[in-house]
Protein backbone atom coordinates (compact mmCIF):
# COMPACT_ATOMS: atom_id res chain seq x y z
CA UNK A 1 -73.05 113.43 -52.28
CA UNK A 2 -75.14 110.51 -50.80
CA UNK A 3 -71.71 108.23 -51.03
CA UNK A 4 -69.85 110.54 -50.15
CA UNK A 5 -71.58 111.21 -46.84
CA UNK A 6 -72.17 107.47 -46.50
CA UNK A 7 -68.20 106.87 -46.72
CA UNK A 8 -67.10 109.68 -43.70
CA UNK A 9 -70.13 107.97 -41.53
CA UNK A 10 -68.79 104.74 -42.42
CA UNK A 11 -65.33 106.08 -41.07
CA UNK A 12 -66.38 108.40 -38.50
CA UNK A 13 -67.55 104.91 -36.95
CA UNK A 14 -64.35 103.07 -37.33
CA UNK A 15 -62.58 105.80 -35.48
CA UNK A 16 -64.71 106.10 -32.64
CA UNK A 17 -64.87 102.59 -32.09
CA UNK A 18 -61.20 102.87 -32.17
CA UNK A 19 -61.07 105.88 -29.50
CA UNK A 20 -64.15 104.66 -27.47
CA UNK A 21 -61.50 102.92 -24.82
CA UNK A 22 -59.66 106.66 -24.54
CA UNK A 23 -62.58 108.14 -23.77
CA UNK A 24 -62.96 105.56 -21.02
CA UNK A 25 -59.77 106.22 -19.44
CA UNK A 26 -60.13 109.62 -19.04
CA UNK A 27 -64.05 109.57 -18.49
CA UNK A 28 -63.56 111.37 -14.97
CA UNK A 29 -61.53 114.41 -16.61
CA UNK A 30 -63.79 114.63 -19.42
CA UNK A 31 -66.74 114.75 -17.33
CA UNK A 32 -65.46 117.95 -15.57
CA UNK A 33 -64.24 119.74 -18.38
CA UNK A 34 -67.53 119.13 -20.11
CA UNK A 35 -69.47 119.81 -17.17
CA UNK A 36 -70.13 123.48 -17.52
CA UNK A 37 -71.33 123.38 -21.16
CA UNK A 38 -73.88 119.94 -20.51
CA UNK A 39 -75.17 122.27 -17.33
CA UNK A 40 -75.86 124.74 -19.51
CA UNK A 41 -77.69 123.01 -22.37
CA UNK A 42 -79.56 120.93 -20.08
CA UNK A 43 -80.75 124.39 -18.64
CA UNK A 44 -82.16 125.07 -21.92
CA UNK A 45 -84.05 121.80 -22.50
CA UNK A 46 -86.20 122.78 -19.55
CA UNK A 47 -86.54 119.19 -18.43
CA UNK A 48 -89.64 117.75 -16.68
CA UNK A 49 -89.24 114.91 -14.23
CA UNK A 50 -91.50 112.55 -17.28
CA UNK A 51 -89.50 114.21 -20.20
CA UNK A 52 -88.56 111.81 -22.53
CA UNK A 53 -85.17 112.70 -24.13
CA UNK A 54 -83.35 111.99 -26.83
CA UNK A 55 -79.25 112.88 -27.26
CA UNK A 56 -78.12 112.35 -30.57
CA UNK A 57 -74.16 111.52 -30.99
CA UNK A 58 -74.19 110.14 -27.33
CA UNK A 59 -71.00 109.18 -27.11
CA UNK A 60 -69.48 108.14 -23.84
CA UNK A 61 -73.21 109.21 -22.52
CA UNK A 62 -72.84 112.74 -21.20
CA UNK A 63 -75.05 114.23 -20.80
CA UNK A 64 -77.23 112.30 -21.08
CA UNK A 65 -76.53 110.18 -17.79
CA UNK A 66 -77.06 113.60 -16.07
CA UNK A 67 -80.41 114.38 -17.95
CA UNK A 68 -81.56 110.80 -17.01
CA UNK A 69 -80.95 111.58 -13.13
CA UNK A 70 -83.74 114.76 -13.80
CA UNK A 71 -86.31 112.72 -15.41
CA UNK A 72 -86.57 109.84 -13.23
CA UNK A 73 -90.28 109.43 -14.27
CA UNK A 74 -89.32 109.48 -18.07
CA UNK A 75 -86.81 108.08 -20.11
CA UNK A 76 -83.29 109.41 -22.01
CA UNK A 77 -82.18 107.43 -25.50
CA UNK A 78 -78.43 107.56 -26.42
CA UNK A 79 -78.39 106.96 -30.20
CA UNK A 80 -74.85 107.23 -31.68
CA UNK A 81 -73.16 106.06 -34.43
CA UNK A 82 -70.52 103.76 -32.82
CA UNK A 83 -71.59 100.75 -31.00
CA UNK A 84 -68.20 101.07 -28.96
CA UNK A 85 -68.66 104.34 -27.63
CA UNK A 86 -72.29 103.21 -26.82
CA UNK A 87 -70.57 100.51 -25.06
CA UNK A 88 -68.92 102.81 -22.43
CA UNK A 89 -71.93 104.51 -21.51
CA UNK A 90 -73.85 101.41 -20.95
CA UNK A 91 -71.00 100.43 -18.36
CA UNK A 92 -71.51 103.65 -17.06
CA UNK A 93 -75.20 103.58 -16.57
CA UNK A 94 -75.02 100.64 -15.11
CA UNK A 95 -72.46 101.86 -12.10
CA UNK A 96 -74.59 104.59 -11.27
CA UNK A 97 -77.78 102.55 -11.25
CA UNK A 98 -80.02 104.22 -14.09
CA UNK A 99 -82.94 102.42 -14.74
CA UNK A 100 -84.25 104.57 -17.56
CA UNK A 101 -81.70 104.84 -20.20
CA UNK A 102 -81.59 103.23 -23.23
CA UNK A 103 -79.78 102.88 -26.48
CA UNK A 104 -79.55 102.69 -29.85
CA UNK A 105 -76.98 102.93 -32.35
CA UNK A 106 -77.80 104.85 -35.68
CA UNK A 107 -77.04 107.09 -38.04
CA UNK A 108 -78.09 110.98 -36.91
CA UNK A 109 -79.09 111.49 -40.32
CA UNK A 110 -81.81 108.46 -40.02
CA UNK A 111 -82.95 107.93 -36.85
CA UNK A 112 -85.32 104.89 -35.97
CA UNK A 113 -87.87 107.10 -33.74
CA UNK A 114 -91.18 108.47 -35.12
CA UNK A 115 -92.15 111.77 -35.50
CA UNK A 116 -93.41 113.99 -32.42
CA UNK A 117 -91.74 111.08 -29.79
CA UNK A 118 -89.20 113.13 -27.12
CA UNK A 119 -89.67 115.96 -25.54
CA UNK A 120 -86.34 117.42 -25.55
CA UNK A 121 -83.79 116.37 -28.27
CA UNK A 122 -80.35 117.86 -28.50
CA UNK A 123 -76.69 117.11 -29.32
CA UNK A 124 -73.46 117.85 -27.58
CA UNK A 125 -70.34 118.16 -29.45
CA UNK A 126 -71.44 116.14 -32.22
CA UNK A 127 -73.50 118.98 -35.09
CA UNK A 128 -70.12 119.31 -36.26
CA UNK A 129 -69.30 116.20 -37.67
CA UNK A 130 -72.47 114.98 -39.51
CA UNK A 131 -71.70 114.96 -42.91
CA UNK A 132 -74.99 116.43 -44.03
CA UNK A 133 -75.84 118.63 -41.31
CA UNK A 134 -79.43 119.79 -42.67
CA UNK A 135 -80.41 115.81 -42.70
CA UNK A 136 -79.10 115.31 -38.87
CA UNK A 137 -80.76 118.91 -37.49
CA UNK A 138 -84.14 117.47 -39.75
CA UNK A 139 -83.98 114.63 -37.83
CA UNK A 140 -83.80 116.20 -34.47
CA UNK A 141 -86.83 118.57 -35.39
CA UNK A 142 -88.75 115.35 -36.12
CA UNK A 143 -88.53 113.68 -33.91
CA UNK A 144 -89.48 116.20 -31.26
CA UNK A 145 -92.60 116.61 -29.91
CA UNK A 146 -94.80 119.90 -30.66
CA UNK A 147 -93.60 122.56 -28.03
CA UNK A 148 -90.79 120.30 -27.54
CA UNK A 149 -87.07 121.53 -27.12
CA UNK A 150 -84.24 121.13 -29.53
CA UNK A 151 -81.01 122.16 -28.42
CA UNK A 152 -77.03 121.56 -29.67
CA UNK A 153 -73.49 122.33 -28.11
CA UNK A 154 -70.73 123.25 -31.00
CA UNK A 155 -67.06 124.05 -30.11
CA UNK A 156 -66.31 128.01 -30.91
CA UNK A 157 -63.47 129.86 -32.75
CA UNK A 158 -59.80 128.20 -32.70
CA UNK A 159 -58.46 131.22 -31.49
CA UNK A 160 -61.36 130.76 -28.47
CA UNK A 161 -59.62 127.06 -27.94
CA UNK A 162 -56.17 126.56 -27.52
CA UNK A 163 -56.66 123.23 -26.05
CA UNK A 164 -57.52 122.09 -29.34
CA UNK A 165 -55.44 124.84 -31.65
CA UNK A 166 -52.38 124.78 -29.60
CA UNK A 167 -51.73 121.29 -31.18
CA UNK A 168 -53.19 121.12 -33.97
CA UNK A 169 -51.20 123.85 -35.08
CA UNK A 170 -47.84 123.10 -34.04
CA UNK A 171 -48.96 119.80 -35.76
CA UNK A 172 -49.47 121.90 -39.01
CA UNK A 173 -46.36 123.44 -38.72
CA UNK A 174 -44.29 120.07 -39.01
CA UNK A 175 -46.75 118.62 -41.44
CA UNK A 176 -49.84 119.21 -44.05
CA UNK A 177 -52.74 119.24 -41.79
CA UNK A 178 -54.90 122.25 -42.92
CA UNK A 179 -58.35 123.54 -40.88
CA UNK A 180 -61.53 121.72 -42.87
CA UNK A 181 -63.00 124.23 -45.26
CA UNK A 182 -66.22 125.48 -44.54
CA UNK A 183 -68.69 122.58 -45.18
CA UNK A 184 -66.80 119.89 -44.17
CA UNK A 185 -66.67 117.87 -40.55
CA UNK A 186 -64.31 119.60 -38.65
CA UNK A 187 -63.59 120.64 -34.90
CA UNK A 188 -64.69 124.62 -35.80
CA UNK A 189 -66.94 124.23 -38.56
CA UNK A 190 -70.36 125.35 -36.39
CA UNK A 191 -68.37 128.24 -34.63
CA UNK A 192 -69.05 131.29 -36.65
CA UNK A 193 -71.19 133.67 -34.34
CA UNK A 194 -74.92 132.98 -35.66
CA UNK A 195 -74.08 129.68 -37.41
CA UNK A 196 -76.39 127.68 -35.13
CA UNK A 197 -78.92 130.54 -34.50
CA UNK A 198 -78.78 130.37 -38.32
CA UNK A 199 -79.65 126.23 -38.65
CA UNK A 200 -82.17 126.24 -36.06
CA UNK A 201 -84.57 129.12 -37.58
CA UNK A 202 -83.82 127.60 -41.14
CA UNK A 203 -85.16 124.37 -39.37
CA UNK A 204 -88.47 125.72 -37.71
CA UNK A 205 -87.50 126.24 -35.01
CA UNK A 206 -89.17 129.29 -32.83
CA UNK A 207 -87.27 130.81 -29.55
CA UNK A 208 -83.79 130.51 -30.88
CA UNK A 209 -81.25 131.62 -28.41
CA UNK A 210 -77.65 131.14 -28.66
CA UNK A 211 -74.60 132.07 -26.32
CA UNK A 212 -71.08 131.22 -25.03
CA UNK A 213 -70.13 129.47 -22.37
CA UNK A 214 -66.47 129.29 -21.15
CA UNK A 215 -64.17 127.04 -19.12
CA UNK A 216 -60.61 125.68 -19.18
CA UNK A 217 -59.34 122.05 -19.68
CA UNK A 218 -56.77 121.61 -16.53
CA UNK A 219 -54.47 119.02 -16.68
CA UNK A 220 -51.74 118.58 -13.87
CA UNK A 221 -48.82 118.19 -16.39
CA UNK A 222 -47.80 118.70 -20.53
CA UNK A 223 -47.32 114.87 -19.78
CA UNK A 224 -50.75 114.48 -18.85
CA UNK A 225 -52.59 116.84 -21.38
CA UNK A 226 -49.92 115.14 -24.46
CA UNK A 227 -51.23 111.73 -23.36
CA UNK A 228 -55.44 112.76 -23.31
CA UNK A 229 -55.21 114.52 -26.40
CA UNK A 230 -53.37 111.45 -28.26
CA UNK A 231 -55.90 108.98 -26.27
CA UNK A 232 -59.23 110.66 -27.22
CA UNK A 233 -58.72 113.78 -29.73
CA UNK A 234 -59.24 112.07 -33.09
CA UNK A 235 -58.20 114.78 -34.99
CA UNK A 236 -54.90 115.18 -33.26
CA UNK A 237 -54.11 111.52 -33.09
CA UNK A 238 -54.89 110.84 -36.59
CA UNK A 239 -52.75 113.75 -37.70
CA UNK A 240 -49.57 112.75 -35.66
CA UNK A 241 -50.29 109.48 -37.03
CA UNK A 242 -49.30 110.75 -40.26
CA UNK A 243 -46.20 112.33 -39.27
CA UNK A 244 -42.87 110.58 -39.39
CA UNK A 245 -41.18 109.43 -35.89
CA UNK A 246 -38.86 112.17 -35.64
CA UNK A 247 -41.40 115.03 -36.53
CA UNK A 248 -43.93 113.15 -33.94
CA UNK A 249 -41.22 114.59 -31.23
CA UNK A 250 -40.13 117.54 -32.59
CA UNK A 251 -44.25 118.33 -32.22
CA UNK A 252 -44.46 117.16 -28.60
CA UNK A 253 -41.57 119.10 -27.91
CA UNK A 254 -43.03 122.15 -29.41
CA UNK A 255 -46.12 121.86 -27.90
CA UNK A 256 -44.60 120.82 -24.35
CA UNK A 257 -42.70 124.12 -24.56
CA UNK A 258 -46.52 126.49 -25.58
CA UNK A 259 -47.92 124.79 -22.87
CA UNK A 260 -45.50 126.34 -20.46
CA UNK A 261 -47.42 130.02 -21.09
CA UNK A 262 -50.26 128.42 -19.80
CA UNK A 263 -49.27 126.86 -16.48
CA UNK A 264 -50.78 128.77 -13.54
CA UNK A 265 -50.97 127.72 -9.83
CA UNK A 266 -49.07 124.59 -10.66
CA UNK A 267 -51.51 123.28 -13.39
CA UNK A 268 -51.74 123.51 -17.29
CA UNK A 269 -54.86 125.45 -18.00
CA UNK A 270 -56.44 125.96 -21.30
CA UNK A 271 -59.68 128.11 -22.57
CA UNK A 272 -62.50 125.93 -24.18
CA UNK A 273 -65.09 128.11 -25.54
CA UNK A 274 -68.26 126.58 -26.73
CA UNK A 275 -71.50 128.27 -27.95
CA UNK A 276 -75.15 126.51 -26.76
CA UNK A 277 -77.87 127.29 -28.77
CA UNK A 278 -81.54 125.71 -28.51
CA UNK A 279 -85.13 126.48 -30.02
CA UNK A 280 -88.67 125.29 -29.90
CA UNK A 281 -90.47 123.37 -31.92
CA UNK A 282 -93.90 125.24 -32.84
């Protein structure tokens, strides 16, 4: 198990080092689509302008950037496993003149803090992907302070996110690309209803709430949501990578003509449903 989970960190970092520039290109749109569910976790973490916080699978550094502008007498740590993703939210701290950010890249399932440091500690869009998902949501716990808050965002249901499904099942349909069985990293493997709730009281944790929050990913054009998801999406990109030339545009042409149900007022717009959960730490 322990190589195992050592050999999909070891490749989860290769790939986002790979995708980090993607997510730099379309930092602007990914910043408003994610918007709504950082708002929302960040409500739960109930920060303090001297909170020191800790976001776990940082990425790009949202929202974390956001958290740092609350606590301007504390301090926010992005800790991620890729030093390239890491690499575009230093850039990005930098243009909006933080001063208390810092980083650190790591593994989520060994984290170089002590015990009882941040106040608030959560992760965004990440849970899913740890390999051993008890060691990562240990971490987190420990790393939080007494009364501290602990808080995660996980994407919901396929059927609740056809900007995701939409593709990655007309991608299916040309070639082997099954849905990760239960257990393993996948997009959807957190989005059973009580899954979280689930982790967290298993965890410790006390005050578990967990609930859904809902927006849509807008893109002006199929052109324009085709090229995002093949930029950024690793799961997408890595299964069209597998597909032979001619079935790579049979797919786009498939999914150009689904995305056609889903044009309103002159825009493609697709649900993203994701479920926020968070918990104290007694």
């Amino acid at each position: 198990m322990l190589a195992s989970a050592g050999r999909i960190r070891e490749e989860q970092r290769l790939i986002w080092d790979e995708f980090s520039a993607g997510w730099k290109k379309w930092d602007a749109e990914l910043r408003g689509w994610h918007a709504p569910f950082g708002a929302a976790l960040l409500r739960e973490l109930r920060l303090r302008p001297d909170a020191w916080v800790l976001d776990v699978a940082a990425g790009s550094g949202e929202p974390g950037l956001s958290a740092a502008e609350q606590v301007p007498d504390g301090r926010v740590v992005l800790a991620d496993i890729s030093a390239g993703m890491l690499r575009v939210a230093r850039e990005k701290t930098a243009a909006r003149g933080l001063t208390n950010v810092d980083f650190e890249v790591c593994d989520a399932a060994a984290m170089p803090f002590g015990d009882n440091t941040f106040d608030a500690v959560y992760c965004r869009f990440g849970f899913m992907y740890f390999p051993v998902m008890s060691a990562a949501m240990g971490e987190m716990v420990r790393t939080a302070k007494s009364g501290g808050r602990v808080g995660a965002v996980v994407w919901g249901r396929a059927a609740e996110n056809p900007w995701a499904s939409l593709i990655l099942g007309t991608i299916a349909r040309h070639h082997e690309l099954p849905f990760p069985p239960g257990g393993v990293p996948g997009l959807f493997r957190c989005a059973p209803t009580g899954f979280m709730t689930r982790m967290f009281k298993d965890a410790g944790l006390s005050d578990v709430a967990e609930y859904k929050v809902n927006t849509d990913l807008v893109h002006e054009s199929p052109e324009s949501y085709w090229e995002s998801m093949t930029d950024m999406a690793t799961t997408m990109a890595m299964g069209l990578a597998k597909a032979d030339e001619e079935s790579r545009a049979l797919i786009r042409s498939d999914v150009f003509q689904l995305l056609s149900r889903y044009e309103h007022d002159g825009a493609i717009r697709l649900r993203s449903t994701a479920t926020v959960v968070a918990g104290t730490k007694p």
